[in-house]
C-alpha atoms as a PDB file:
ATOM      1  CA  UNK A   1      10.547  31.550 -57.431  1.00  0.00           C
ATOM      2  CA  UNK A   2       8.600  30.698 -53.795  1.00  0.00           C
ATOM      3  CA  UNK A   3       9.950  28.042 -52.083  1.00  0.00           C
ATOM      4  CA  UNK A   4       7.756  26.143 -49.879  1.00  0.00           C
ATOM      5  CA  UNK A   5       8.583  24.033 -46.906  1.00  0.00           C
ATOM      6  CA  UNK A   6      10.637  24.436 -43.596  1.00  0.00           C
ATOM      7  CA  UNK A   7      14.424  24.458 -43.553  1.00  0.00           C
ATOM      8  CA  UNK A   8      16.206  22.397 -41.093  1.00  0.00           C
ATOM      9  CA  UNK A   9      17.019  25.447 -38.823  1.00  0.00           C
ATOM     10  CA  UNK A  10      13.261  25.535 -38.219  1.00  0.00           C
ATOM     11  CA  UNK A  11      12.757  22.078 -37.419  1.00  0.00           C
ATOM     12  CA  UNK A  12      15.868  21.744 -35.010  1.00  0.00           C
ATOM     13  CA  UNK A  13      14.591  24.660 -33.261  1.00  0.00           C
ATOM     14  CA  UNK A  14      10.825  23.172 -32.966  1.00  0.00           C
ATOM     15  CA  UNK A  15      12.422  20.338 -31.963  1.00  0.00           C
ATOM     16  CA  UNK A  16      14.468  21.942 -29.182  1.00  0.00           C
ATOM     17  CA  UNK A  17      11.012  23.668 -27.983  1.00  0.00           C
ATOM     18  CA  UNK A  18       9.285  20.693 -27.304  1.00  0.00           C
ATOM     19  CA  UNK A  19      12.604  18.702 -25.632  1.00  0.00           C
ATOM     20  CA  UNK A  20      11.867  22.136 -23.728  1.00  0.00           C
ATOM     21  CA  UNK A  21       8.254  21.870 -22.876  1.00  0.00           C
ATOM     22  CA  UNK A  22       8.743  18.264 -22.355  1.00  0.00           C
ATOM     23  CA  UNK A  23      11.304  18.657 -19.356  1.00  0.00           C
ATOM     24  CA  UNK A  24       9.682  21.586 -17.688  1.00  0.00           C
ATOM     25  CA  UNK A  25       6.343  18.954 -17.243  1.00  0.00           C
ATOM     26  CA  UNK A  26       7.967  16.024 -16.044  1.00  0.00           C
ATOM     27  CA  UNK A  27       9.861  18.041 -13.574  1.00  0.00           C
ATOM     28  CA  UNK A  28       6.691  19.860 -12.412  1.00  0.00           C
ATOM     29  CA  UNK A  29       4.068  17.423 -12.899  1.00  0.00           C
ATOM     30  CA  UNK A  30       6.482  14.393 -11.612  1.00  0.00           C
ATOM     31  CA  UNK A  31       4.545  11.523 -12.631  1.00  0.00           C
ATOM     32  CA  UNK A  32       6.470   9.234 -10.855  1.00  0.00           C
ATOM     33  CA  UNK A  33       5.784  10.530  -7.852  1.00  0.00           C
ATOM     34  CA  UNK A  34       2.247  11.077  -7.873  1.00  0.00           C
ATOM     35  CA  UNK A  35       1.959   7.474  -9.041  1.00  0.00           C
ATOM     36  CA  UNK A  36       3.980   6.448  -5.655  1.00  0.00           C
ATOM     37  CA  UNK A  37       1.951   8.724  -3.394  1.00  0.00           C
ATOM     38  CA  UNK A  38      -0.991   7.079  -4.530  1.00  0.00           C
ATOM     39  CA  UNK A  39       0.296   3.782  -3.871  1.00  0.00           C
ATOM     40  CA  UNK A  40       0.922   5.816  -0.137  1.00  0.00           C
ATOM     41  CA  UNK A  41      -2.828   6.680   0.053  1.00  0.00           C
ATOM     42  CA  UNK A  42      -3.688   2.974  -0.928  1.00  0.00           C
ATOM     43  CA  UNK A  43      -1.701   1.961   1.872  1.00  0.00           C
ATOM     44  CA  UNK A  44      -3.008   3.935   3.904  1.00  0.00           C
ATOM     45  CA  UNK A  45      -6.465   3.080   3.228  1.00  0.00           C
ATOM     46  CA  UNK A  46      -5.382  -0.453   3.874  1.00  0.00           C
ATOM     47  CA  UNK A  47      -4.482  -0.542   7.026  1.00  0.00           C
ATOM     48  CA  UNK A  48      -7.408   1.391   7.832  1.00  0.00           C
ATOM     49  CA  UNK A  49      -9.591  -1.346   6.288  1.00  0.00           C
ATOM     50  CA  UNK A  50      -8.014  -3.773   8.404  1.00  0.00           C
ATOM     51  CA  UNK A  51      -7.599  -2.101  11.661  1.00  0.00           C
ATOM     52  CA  UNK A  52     -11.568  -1.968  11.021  1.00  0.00           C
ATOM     53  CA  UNK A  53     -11.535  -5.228  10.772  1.00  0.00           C
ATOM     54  CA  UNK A  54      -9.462  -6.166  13.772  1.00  0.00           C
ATOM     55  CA  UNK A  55     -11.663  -3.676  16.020  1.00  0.00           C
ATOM     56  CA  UNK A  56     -15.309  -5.231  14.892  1.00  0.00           C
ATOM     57  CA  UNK A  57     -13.598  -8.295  15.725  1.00  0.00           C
ATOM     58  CA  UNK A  58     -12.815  -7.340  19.132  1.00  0.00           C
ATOM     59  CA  UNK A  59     -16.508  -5.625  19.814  1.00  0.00           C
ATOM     60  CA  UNK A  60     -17.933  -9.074  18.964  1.00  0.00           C
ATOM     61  CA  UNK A  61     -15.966 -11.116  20.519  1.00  0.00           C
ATOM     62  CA  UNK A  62     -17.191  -9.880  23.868  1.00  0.00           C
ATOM     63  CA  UNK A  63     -13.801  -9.847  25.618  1.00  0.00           C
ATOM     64  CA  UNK A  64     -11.885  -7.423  24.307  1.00  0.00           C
ATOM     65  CA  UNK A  65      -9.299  -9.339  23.131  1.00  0.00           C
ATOM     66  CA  UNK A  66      -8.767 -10.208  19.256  1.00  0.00           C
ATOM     67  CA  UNK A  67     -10.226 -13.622  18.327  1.00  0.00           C
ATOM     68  CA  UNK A  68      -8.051 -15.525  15.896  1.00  0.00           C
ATOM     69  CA  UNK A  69      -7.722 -19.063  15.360  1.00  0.00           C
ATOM     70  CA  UNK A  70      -4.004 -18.046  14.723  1.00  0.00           C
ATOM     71  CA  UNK A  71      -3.603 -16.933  18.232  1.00  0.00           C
ATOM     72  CA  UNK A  72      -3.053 -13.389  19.565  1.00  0.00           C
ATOM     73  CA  UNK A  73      -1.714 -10.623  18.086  1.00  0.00           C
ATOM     74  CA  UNK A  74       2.092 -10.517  17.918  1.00  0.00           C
ATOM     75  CA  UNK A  75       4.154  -8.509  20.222  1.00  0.00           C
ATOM     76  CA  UNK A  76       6.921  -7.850  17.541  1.00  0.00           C
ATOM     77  CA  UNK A  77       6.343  -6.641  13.719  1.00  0.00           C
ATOM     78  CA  UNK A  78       5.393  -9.614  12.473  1.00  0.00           C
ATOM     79  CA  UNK A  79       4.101  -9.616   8.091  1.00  0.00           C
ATOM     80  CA  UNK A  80       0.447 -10.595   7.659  1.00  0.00           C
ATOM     81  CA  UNK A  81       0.324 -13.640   5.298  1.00  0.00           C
ATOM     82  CA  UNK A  82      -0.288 -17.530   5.203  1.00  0.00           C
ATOM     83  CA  UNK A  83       3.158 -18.619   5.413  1.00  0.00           C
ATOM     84  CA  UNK A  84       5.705 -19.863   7.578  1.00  0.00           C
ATOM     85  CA  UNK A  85       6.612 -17.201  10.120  1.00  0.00           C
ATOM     86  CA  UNK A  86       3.696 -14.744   9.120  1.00  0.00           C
ATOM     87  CA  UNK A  87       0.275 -13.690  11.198  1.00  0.00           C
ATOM     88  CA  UNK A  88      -2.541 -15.242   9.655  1.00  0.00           C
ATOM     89  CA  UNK A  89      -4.728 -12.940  10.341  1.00  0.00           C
ATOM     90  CA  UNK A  90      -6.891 -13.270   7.091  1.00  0.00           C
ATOM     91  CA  UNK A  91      -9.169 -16.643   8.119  1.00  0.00           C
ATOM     92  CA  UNK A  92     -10.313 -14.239  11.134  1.00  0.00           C
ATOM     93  CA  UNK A  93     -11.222 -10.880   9.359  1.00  0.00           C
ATOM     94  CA  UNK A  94     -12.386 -12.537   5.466  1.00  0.00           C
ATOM     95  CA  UNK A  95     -15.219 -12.951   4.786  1.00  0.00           C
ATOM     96  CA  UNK A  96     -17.158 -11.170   8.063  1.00  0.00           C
ATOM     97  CA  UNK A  97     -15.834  -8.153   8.149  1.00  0.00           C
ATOM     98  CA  UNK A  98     -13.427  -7.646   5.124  1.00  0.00           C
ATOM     99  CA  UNK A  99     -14.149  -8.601   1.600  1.00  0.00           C
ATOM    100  CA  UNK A 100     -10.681  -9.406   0.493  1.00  0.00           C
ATOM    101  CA  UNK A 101      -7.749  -9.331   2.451  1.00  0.00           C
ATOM    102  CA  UNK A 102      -6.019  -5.699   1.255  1.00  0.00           C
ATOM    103  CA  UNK A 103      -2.199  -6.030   0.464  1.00  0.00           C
ATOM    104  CA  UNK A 104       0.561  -3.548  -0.453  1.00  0.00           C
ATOM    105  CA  UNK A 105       0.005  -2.330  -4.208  1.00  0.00           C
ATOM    106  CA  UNK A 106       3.940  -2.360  -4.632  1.00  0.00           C
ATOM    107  CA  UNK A 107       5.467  -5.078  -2.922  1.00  0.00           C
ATOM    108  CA  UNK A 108       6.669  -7.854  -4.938  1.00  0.00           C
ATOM    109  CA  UNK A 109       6.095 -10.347  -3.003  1.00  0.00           C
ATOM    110  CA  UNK A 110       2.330  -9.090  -1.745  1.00  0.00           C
ATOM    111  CA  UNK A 111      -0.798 -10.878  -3.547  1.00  0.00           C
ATOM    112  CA  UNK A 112      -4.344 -12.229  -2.214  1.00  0.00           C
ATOM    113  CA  UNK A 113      -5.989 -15.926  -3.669  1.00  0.00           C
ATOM    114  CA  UNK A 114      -7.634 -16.765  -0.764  1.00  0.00           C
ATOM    115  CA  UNK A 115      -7.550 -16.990   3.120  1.00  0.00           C
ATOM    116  CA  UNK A 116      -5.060 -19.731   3.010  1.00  0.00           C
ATOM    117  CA  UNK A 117      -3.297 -18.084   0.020  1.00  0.00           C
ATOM    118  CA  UNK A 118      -1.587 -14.610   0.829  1.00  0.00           C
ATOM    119  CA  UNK A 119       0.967 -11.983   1.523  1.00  0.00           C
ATOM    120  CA  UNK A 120      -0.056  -8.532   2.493  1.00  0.00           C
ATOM    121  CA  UNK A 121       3.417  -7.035   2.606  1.00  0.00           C
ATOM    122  CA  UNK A 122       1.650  -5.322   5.931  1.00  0.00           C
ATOM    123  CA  UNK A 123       2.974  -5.695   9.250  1.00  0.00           C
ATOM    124  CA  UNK A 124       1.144  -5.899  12.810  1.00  0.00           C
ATOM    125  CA  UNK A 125       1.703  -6.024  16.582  1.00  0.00           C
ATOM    126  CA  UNK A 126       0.737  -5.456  19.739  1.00  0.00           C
ATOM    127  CA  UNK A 127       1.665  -3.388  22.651  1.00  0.00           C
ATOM    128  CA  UNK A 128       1.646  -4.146  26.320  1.00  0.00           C
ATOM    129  CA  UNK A 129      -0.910  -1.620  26.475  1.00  0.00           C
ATOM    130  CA  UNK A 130      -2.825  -3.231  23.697  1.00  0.00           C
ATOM    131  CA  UNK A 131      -2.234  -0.863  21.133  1.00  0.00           C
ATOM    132  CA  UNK A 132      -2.314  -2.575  17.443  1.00  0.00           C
ATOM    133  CA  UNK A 133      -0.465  -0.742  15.359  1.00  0.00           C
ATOM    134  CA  UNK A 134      -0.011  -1.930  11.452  1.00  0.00           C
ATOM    135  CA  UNK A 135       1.989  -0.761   9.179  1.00  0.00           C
ATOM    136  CA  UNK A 136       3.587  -0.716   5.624  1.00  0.00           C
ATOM    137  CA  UNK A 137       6.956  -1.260   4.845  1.00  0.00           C
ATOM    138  CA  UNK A 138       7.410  -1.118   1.640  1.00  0.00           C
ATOM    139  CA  UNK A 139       6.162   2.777   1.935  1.00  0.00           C
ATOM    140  CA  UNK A 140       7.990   5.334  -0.851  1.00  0.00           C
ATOM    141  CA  UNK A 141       8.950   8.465  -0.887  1.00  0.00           C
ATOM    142  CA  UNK A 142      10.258   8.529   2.080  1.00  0.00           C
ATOM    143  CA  UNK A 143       7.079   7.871   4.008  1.00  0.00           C
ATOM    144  CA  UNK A 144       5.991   6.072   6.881  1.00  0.00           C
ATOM    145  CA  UNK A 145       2.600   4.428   6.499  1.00  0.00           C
ATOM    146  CA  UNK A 146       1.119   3.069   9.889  1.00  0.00           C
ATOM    147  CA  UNK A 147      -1.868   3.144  11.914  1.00  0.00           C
ATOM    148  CA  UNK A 148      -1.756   2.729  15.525  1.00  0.00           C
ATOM    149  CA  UNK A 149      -5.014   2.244  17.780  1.00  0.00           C
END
């Protein structure tokens, strides 16, 4: 008599195989972590949209000084957004020379409605020297995402 079928032996060891295969990808592959370095890049890309922004706003204005009906450029890290105690930088850069205000893909507390309606999660300031340098806080991985120019 020919029996057909697999006996449980076969299956647990199948089983154990895949578990196998399984663990070896996620620890190569690391899905999690490619996910956060693209988050990185789009951070990166962020600032660089807005330090564009910032510097055809300074060619136009003539002076070379930022125009902003929000005043100058902070001297201390200060978060881009429309709230109290934020930069808000957005009324100056939307809609001439950026789209949409960019903010931080991970941040809870980042979002974009509208120029009077934001939170980038992205910080700028100004040196004595009048270096603007922006960056990201809420970088992972480790990383520090900033631009300086």
């Amino acid at each position: 008599m020919e029996r057909r079928g697999l006996t449980l032996i076969e299956i647990v060891v199948v089983i154990a195989i895949i578990a196998i295969l399984m663990g070896v990808y996620f620890l190569v592959a690391n899905p999690a972590g490619q996910l956060a370095g693209a988050r990185n890049n789009r951070r990166s890309t962020d600032l660089q949209a807005i330090m564009l922004g910032i510097k055809q706003n300074i060619a136009d204005q003539g002076t070379g000084q930022f125009g902003c009906t929000s005043g100058s450029i902070p001297t201390t890290a200060t978060i881009m957004g429309s709230g109290a105690g934020k930069y808000n930088i957005a009324p100056c850069l939307v809609p001439t020379y950026l789209s949409v205000m960019p903010y931080d893909p991970s941040a809870s507390s980042s979002y974009y409605n509208s120029v009077s309606d934001y939170n980038t999660g992205y910080s700028i300031l100004i040196n004595a020297s009048g270096t603007v340098t922006l960056a990201a806080p809420s970088a992972e991985l480790g990383k520090t995402v900033n631009l300086s120019r």
